[in-house]
C-alpha atoms as a PDB file:
ATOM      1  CA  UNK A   1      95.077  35.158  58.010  1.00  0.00           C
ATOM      2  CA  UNK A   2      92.852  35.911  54.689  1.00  0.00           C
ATOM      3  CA  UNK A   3      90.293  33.294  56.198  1.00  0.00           C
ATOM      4  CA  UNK A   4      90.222  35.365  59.734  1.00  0.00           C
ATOM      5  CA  UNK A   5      89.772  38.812  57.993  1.00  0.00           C
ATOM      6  CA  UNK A   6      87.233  37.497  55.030  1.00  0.00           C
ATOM      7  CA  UNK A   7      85.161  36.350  58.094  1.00  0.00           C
ATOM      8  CA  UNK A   8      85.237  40.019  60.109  1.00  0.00           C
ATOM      9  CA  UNK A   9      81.874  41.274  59.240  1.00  0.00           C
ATOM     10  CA  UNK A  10      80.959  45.041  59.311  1.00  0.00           C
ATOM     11  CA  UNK A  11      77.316  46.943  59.868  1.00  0.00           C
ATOM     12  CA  UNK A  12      74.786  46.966  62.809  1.00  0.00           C
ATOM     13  CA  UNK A  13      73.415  43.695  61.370  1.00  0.00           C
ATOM     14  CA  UNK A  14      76.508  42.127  61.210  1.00  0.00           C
ATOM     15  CA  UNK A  15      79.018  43.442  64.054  1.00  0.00           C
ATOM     16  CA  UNK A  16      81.717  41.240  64.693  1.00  0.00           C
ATOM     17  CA  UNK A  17      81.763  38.962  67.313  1.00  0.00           C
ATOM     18  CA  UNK A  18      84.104  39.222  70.201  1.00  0.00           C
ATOM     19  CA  UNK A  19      85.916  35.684  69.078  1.00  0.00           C
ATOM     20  CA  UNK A  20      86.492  36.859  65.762  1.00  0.00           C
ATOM     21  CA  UNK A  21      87.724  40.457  66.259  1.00  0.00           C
ATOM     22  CA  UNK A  22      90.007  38.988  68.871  1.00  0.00           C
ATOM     23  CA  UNK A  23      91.362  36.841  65.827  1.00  0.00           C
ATOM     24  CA  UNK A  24      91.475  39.404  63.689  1.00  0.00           C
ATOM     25  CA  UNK A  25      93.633  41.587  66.291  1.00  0.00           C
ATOM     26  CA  UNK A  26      96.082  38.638  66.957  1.00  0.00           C
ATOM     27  CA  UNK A  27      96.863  38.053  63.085  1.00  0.00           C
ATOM     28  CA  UNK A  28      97.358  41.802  62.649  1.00  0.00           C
ATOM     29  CA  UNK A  29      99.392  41.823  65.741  1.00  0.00           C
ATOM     30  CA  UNK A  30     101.547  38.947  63.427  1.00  0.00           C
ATOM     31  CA  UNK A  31     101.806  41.173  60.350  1.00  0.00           C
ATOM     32  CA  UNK A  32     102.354  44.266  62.380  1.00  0.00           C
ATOM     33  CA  UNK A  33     105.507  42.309  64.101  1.00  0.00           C
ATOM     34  CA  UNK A  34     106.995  41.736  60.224  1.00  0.00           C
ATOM     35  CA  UNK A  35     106.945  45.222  58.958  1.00  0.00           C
ATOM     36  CA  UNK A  36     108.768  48.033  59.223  1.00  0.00           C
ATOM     37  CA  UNK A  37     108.408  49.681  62.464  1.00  0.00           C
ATOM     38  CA  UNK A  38     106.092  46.698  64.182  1.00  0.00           C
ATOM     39  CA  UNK A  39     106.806  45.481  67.644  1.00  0.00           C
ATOM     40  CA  UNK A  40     107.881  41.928  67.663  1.00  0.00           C
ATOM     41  CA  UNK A  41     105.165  39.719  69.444  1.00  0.00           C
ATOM     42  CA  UNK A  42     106.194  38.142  73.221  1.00  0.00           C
ATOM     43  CA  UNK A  43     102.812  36.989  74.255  1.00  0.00           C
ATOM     44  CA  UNK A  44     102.805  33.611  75.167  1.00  0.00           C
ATOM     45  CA  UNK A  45      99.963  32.923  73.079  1.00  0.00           C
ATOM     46  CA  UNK A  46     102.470  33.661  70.203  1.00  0.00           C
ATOM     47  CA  UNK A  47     103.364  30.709  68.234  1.00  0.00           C
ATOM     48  CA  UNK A  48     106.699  29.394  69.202  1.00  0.00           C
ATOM     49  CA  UNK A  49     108.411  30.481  66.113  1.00  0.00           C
ATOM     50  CA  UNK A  50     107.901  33.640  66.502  1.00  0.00           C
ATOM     51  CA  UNK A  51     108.849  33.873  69.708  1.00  0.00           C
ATOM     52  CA  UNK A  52     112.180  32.362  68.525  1.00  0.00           C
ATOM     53  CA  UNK A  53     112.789  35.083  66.144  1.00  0.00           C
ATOM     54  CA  UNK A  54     111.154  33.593  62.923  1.00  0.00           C
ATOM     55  CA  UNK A  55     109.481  34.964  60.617  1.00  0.00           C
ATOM     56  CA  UNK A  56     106.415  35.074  58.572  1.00  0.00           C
ATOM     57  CA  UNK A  57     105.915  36.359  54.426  1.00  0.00           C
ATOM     58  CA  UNK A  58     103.429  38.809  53.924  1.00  0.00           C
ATOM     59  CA  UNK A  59     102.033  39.195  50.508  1.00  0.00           C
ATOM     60  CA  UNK A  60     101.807  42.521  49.194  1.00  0.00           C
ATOM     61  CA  UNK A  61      97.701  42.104  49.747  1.00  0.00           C
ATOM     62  CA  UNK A  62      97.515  41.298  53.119  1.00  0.00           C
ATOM     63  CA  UNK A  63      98.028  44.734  54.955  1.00  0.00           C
ATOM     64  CA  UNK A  64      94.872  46.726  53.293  1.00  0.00           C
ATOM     65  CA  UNK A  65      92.894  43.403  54.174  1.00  0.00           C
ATOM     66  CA  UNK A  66      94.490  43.388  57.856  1.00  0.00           C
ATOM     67  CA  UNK A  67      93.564  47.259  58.101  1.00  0.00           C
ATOM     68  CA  UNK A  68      90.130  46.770  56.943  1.00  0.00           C
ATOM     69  CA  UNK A  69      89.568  43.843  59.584  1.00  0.00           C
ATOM     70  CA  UNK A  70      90.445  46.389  62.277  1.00  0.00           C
ATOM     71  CA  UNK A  71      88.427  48.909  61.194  1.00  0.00           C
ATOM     72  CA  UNK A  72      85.950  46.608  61.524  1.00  0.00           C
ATOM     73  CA  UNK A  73      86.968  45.600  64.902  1.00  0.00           C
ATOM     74  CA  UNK A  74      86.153  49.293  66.291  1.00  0.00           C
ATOM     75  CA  UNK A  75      82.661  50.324  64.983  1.00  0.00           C
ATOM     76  CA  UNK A  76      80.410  51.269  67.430  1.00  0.00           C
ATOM     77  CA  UNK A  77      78.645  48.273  66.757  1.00  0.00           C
ATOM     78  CA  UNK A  78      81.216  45.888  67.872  1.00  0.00           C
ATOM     79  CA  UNK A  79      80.739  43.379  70.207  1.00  0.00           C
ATOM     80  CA  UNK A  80      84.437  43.530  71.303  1.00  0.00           C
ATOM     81  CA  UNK A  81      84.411  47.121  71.281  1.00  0.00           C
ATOM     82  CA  UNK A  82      81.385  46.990  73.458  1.00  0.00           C
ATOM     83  CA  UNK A  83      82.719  44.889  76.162  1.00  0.00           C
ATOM     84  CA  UNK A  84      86.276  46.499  76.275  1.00  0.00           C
ATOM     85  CA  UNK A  85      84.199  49.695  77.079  1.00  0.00           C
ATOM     86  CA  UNK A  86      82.519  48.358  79.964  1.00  0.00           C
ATOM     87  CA  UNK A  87      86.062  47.588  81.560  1.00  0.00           C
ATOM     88  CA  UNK A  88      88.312  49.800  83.049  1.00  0.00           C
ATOM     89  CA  UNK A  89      91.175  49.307  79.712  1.00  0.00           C
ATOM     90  CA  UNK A  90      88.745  50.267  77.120  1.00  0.00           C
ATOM     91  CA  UNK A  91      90.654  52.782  75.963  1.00  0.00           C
ATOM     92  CA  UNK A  92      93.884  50.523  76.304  1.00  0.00           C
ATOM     93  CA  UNK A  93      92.311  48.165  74.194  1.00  0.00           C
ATOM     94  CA  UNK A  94      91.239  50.428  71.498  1.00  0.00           C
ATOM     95  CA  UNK A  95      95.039  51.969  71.318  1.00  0.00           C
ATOM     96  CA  UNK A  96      96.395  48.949  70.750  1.00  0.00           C
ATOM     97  CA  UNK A  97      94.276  48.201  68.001  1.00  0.00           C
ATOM     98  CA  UNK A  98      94.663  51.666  66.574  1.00  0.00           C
ATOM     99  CA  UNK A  99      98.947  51.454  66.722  1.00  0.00           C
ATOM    100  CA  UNK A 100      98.614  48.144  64.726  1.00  0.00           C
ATOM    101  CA  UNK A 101      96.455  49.687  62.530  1.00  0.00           C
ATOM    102  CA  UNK A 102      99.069  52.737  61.894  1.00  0.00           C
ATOM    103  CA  UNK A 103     101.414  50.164  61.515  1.00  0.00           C
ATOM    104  CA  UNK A 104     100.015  48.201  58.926  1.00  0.00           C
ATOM    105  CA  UNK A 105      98.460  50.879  56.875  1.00  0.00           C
ATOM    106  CA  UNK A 106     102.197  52.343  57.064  1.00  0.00           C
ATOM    107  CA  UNK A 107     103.540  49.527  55.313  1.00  0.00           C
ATOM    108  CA  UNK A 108     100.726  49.080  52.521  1.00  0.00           C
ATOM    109  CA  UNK A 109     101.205  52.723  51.238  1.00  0.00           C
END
């Protein structure tokens, strides 16, 4: 998970890239699911041990990195952010992102 967020660049030079933010989102969506108040994660792209109830440690350091890889996610200059607003679940999207991030941030306090 450090690798994914370490790799989520910020800035107009450097928006992230849709494959990346999507990463980013999906191991937040992880560490969301193991703290306090997180929804468990049922997508079938979840790794099977999850899905079977099992769990995953999360080191004191990795929410404030998670959070800071989603605020990354939703600058203007996002790539992801860019095409979810050109679909009709833009704002969907961003919510999602945003209720992780509450999440998360929640727990790191």
């Amino acid at each position: 998970m450090r690798q994914v967020w370490s790799g989520t660049s910020v800035g107009r030079r450097a928006a992230p890239r849709e494959r990346p933010a999507v990463e980013a989102i999906a191991a937040a969506a992880v560490v969301a699911s193991q703290l306090p108040g997180g929804a468990p994660v049922t997508s079938s792209y979840a790794p099977d041990f999850l899905l079977d109830g099992g769990r995953v440690d999360v080191p004191g350091d990795v929410p404030a990195l998670a959070v800071r890889a989603l605020d990354r996610v939703v600058v203007e200059e996002s790539e992801w952010l860019e095409l979810w607003e050109e679909s009709d679940a833009g704002g969907q999207a961003v919510a999602v992102v945003q209720q992780l991030r509450t999440v998360i941030a929640a727990a790191g306090r």
